[in-house]
PDB file of N, CA and C in Angstrom:
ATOM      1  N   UNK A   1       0.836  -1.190   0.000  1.00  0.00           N
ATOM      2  CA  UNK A   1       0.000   0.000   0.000  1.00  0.00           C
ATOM      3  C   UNK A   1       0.879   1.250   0.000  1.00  0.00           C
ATOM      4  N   UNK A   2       0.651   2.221  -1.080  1.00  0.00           N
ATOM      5  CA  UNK A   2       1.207   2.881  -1.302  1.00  0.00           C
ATOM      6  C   UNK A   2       0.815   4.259   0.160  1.00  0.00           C
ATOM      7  N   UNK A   3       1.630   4.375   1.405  1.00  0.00           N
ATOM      8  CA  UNK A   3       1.948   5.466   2.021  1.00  0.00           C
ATOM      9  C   UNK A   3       2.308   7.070   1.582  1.00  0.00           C
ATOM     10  N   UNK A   4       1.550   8.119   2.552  1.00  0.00           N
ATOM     11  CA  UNK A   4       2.074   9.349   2.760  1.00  0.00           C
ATOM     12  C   UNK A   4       2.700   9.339   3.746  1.00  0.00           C
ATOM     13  N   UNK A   5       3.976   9.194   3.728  1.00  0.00           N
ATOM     14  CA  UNK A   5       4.666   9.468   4.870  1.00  0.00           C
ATOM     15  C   UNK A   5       5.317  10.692   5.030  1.00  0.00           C
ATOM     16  N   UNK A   6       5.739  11.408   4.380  1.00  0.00           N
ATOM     17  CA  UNK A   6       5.813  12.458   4.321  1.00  0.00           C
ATOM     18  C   UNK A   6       5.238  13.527   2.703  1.00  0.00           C
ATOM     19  N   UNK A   7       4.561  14.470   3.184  1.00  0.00           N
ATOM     20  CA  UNK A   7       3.409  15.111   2.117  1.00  0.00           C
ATOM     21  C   UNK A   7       3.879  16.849   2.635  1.00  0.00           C
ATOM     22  N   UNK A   8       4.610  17.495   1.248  1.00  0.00           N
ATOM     23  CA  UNK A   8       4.729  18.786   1.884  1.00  0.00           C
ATOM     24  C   UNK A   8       3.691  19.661   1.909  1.00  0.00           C
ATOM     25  N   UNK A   9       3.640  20.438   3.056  1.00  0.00           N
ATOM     26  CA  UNK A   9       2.721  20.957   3.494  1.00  0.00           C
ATOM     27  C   UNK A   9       2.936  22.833   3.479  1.00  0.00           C
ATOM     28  N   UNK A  10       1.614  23.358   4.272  1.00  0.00           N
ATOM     29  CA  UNK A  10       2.387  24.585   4.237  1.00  0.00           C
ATOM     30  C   UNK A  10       3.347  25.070   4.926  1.00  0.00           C
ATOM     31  N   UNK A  11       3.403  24.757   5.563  1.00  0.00           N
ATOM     32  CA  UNK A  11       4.949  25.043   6.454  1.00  0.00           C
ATOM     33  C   UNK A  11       6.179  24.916   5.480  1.00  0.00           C
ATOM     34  N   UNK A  12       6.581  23.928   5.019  1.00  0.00           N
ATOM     35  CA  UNK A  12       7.958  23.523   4.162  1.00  0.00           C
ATOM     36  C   UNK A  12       7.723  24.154   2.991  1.00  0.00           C
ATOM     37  N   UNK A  13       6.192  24.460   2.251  1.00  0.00           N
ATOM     38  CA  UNK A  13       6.640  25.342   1.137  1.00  0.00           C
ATOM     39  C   UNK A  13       6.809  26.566   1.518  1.00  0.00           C
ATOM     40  N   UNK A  14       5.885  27.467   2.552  1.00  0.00           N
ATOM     41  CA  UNK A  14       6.132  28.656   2.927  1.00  0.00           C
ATOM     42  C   UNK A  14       7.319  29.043   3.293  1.00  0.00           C
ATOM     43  N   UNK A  15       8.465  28.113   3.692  1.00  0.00           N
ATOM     44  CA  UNK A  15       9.697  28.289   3.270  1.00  0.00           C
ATOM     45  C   UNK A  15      10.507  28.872   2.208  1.00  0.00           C
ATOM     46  N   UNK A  16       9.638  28.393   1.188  1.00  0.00           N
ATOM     47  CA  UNK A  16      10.477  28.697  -0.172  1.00  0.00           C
ATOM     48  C   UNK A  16       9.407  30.295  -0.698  1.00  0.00           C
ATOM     49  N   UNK A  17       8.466  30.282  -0.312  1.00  0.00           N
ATOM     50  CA  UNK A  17       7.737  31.533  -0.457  1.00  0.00           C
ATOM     51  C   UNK A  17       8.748  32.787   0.372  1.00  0.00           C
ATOM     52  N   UNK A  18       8.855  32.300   1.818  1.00  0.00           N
ATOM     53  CA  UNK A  18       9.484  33.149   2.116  1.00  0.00           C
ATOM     54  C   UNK A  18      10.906  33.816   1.728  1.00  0.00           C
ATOM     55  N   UNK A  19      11.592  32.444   1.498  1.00  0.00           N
ATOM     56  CA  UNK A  19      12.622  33.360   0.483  1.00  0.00           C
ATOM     57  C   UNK A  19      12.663  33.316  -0.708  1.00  0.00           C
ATOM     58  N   UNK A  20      11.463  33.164  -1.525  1.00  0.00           N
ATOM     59  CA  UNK A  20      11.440  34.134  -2.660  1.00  0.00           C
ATOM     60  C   UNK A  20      10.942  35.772  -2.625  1.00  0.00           C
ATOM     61  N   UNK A  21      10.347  35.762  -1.233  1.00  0.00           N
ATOM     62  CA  UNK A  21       9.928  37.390  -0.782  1.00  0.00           C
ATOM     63  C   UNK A  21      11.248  37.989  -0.457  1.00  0.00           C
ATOM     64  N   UNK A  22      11.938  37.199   0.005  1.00  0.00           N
ATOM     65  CA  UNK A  22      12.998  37.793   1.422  1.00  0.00           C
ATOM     66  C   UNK A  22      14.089  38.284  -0.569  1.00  0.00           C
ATOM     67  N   UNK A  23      14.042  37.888  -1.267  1.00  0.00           N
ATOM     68  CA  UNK A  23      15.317  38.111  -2.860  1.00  0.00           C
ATOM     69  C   UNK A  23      14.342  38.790  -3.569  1.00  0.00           C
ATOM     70  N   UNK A  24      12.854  38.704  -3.149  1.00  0.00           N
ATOM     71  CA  UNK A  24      12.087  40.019  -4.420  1.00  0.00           C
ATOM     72  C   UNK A  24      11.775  39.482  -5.109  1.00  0.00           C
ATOM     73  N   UNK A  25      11.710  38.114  -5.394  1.00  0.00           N
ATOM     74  CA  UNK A  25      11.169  37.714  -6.902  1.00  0.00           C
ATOM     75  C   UNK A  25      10.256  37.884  -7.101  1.00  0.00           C
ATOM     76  N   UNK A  26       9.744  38.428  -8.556  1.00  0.00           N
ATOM     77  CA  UNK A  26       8.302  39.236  -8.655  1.00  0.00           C
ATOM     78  C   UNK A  26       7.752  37.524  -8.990  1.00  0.00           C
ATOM     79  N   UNK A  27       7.799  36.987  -9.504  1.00  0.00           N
ATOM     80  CA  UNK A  27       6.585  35.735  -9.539  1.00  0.00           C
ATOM     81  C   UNK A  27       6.370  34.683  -8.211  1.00  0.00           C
ATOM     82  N   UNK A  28       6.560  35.498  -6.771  1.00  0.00           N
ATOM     83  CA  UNK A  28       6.576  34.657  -6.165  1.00  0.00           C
ATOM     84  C   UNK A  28       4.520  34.658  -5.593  1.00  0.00           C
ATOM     85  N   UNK A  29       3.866  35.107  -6.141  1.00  0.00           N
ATOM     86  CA  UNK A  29       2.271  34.753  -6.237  1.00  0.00           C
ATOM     87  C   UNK A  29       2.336  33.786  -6.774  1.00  0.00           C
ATOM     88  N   UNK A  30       2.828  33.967  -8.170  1.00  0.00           N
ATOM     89  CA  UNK A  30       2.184  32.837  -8.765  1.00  0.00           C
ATOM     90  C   UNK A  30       2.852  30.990  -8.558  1.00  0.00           C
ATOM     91  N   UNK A  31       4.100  31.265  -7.885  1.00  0.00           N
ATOM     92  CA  UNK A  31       4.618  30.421  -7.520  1.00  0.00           C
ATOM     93  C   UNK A  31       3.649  29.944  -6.132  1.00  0.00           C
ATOM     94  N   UNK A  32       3.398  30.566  -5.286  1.00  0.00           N
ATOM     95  CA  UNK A  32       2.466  29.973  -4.221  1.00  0.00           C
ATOM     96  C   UNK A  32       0.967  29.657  -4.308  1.00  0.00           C
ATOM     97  N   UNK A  33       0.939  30.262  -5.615  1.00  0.00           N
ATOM     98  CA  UNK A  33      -0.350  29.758  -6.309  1.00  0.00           C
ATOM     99  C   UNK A  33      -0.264  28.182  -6.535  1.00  0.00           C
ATOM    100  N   UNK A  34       0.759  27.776  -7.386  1.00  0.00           N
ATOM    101  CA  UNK A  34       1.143  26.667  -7.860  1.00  0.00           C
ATOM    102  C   UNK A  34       1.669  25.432  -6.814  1.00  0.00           C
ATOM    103  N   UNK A  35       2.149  25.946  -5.431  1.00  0.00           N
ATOM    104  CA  UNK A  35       1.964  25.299  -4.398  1.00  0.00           C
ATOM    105  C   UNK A  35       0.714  24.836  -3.680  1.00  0.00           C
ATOM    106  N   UNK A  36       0.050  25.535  -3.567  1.00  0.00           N
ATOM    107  CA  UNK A  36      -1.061  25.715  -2.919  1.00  0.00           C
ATOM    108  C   UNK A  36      -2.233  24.825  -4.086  1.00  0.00           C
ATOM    109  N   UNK A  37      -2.021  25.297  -4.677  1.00  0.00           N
ATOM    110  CA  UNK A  37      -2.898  23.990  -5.996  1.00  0.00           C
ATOM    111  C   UNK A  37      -2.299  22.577  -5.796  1.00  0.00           C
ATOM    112  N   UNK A  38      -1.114  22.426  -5.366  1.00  0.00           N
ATOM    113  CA  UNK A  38      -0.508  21.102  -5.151  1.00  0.00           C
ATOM    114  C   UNK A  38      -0.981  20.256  -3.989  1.00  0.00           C
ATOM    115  N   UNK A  39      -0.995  21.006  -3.193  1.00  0.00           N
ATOM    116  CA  UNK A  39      -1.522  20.832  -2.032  1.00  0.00           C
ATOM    117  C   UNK A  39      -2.436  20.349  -1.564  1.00  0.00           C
ATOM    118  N   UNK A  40      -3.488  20.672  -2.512  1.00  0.00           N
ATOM    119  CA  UNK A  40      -4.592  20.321  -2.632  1.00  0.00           C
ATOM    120  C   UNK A  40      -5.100  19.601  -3.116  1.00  0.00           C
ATOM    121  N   UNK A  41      -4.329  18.941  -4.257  1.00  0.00           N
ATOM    122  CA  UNK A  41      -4.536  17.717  -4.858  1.00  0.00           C
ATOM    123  C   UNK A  41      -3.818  16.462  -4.065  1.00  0.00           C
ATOM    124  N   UNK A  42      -2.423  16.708  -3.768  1.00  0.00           N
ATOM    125  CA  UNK A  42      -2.098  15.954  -2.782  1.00  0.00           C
ATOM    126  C   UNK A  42      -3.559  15.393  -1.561  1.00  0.00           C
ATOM    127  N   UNK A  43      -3.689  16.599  -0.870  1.00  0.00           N
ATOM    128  CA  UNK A  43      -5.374  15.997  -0.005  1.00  0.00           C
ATOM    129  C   UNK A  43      -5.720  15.444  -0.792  1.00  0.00           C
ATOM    130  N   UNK A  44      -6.527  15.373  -1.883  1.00  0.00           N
ATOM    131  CA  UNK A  44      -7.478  14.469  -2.606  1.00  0.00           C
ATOM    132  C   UNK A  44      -6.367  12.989  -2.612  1.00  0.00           C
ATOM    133  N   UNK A  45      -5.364  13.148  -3.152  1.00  0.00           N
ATOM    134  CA  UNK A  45      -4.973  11.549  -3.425  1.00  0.00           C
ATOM    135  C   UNK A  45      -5.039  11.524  -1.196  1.00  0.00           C
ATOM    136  N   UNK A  46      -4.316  11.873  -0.712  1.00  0.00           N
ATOM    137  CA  UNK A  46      -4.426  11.741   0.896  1.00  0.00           C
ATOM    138  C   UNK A  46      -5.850  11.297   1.128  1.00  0.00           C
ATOM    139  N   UNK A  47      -6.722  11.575   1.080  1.00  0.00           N
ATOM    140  CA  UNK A  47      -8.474  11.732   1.572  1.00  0.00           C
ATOM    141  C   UNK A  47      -8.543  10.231   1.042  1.00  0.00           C
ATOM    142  N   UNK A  48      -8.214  10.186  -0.369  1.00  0.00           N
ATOM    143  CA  UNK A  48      -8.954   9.092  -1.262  1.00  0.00           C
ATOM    144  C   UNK A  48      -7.982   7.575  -0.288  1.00  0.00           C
ATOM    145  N   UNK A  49      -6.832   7.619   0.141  1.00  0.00           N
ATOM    146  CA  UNK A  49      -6.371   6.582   0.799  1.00  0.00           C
ATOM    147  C   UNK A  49      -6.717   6.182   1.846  1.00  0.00           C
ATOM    148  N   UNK A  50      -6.872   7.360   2.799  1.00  0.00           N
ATOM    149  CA  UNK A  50      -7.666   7.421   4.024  1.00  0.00           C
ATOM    150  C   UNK A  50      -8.969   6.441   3.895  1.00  0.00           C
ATOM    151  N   UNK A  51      -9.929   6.749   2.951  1.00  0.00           N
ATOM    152  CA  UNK A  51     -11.172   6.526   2.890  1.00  0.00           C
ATOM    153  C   UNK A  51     -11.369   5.346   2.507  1.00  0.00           C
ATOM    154  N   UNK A  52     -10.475   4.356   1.973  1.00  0.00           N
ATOM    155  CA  UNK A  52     -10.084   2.659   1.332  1.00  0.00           C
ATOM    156  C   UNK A  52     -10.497   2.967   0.114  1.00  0.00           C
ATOM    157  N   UNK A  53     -10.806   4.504  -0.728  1.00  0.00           N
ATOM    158  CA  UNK A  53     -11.567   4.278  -1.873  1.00  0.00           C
ATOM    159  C   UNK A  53      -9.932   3.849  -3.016  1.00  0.00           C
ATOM    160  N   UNK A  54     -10.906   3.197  -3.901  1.00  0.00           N
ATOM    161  CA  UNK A  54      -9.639   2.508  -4.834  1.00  0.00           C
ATOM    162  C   UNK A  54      -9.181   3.832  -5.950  1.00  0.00           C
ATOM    163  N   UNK A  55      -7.757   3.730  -5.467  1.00  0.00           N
ATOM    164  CA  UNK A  55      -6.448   5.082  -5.965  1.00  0.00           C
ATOM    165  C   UNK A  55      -6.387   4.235  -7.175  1.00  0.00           C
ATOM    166  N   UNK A  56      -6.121   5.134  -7.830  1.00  0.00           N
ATOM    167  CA  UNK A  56      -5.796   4.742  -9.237  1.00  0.00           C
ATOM    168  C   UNK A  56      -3.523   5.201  -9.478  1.00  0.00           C
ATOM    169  N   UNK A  57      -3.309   3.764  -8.815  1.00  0.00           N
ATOM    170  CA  UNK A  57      -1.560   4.570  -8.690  1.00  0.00           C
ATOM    171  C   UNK A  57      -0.861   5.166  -9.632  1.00  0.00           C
ATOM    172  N   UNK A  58      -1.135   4.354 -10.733  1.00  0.00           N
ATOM    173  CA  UNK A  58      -0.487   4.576 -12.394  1.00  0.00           C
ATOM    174  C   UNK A  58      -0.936   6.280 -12.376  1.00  0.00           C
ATOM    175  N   UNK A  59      -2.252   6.821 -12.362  1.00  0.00           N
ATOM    176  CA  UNK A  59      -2.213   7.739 -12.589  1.00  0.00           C
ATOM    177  C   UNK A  59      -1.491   8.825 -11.423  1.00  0.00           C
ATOM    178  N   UNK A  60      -1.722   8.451 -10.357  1.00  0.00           N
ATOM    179  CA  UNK A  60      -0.976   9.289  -9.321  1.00  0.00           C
ATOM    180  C   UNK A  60       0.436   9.830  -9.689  1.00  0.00           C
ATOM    181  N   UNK A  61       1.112   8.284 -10.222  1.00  0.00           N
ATOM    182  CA  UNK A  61       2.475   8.923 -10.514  1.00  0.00           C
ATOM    183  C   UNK A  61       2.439   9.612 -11.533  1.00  0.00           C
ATOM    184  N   UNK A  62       1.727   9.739 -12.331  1.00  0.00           N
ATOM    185  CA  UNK A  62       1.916  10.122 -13.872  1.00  0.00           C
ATOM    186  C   UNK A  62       1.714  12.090 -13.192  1.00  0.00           C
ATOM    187  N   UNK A  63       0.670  11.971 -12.543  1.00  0.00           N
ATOM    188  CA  UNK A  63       0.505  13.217 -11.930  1.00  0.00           C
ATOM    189  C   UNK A  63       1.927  14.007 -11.201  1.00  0.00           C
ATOM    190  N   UNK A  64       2.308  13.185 -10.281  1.00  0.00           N
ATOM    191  CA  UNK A  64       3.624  13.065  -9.488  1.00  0.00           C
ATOM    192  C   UNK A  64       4.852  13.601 -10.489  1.00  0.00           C
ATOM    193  N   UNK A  65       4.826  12.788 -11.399  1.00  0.00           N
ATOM    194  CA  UNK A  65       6.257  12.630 -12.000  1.00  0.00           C
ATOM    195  C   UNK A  65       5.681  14.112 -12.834  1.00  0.00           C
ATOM    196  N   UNK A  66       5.057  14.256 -13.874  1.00  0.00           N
ATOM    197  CA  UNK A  66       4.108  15.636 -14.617  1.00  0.00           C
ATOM    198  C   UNK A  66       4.805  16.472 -13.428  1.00  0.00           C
ATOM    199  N   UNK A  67       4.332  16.976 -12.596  1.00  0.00           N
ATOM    200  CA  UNK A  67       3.960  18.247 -12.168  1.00  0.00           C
ATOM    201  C   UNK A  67       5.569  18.504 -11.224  1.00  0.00           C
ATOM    202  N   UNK A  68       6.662  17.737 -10.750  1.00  0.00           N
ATOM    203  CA  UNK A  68       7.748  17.406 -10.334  1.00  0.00           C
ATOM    204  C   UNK A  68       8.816  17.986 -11.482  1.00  0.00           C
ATOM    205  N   UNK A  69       8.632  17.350 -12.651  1.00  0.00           N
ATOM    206  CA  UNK A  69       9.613  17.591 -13.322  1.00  0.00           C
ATOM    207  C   UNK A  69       9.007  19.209 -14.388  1.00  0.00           C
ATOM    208  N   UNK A  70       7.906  19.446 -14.502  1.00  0.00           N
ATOM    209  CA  UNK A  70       7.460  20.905 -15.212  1.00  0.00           C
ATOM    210  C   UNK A  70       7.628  21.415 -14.275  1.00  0.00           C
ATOM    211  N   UNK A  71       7.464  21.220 -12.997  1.00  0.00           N
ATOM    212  CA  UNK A  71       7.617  22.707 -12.054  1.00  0.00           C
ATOM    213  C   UNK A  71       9.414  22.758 -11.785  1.00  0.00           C
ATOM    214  N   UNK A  72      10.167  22.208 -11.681  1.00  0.00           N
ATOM    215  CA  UNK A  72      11.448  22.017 -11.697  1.00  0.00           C
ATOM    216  C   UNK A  72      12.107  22.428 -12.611  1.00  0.00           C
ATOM    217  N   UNK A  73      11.527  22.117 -13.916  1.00  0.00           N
ATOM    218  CA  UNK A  73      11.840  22.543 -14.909  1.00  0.00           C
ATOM    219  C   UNK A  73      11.981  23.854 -15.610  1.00  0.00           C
ATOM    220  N   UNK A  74      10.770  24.149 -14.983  1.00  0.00           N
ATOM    221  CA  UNK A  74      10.345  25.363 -15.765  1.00  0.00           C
ATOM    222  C   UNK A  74      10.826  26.341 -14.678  1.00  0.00           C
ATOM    223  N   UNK A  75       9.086  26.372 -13.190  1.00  0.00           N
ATOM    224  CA  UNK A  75       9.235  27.289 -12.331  1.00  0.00           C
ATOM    225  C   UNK A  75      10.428  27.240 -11.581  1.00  0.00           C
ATOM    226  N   UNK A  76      11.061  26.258 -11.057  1.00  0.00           N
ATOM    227  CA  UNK A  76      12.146  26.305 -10.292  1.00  0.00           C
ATOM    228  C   UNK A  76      13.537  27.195 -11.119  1.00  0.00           C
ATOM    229  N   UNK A  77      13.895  26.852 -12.002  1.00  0.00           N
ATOM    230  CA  UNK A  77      14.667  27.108 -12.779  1.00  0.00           C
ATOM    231  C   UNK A  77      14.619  28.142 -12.859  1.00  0.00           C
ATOM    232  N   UNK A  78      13.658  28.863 -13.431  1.00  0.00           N
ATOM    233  CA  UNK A  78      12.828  30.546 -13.335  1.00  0.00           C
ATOM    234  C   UNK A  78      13.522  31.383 -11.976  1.00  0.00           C
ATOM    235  N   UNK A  79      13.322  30.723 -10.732  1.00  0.00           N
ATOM    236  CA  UNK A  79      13.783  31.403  -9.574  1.00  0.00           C
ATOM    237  C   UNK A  79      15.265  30.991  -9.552  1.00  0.00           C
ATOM    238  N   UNK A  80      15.798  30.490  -9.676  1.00  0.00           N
ATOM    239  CA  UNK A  80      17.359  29.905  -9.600  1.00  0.00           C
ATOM    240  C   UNK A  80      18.119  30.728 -10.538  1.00  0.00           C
ATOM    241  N   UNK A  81      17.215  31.379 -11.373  1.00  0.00           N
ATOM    242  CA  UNK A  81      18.347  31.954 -12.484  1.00  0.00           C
ATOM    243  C   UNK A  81      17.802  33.423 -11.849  1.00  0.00           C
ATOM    244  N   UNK A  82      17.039  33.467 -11.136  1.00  0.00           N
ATOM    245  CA  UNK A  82      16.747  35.363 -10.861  1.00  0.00           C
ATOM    246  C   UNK A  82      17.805  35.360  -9.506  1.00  0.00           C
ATOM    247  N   UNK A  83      18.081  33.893  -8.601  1.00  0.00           N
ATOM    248  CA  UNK A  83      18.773  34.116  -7.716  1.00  0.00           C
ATOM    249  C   UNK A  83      20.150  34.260  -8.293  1.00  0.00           C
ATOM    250  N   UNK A  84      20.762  33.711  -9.364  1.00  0.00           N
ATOM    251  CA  UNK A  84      22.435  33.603  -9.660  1.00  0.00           C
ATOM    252  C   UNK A  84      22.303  35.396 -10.442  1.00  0.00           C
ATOM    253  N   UNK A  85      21.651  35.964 -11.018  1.00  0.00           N
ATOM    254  CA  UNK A  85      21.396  37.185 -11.031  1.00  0.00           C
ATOM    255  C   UNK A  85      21.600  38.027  -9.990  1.00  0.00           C
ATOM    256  N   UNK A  86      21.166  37.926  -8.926  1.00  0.00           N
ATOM    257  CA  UNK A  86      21.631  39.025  -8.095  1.00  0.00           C
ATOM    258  C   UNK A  86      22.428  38.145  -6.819  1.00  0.00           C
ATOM    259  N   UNK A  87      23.213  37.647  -7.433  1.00  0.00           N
ATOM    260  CA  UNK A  87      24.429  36.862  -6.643  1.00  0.00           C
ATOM    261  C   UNK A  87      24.496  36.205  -5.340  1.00  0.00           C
ATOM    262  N   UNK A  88      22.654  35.510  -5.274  1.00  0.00           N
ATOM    263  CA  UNK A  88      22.856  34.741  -4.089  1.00  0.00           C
ATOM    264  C   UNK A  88      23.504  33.276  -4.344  1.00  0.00           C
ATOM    265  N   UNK A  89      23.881  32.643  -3.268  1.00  0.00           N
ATOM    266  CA  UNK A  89      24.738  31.828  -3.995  1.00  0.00           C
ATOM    267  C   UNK A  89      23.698  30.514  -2.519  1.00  0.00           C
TER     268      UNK A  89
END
């Protein structure tokens, strides 16, 4: 049975919100937008395990792996290059 043993929450992303406030990055809305939508789907797969209703895993990961490697890709990358810009290291 596939476990949440650990599921980030708001605490560990508001981390990364906070220091994208604390360096100025202007897309850091829409970046906590995009957390906060995660979040929430995470609950749904969370709720749906809780409840014995039958998870569909194949798609979970497909979701998982999707939204892991475009947000990494894209959004992460996005902030990593505004941080080597103004020389945080």
């Amino acid at each position: 049975m596939l476990r949440f043993n650990y599921i980030p929450n708001s605490r560990s992303l508001g981390g990364i919100v906070r220091a994208q406030s604390r360096h100025g990055y202007p897309d850091t809305p829409e970046h906590k937008q995009t957390h906060i939508k995660l979040l929430g789907q995470l609950d749904d797969y969370k709720l749906q395990l809780q409840s014995g209703e039958n998870l569909n895993y194949e798609a979970l990961m497909v979701f998982l792996t999707q939204w892991l490697t475009q947000h990494i890709r894209y959004s992460d990358q996005d902030y990593a290059a505004f941080l080597r810009k103004k020389g945080v290291k």
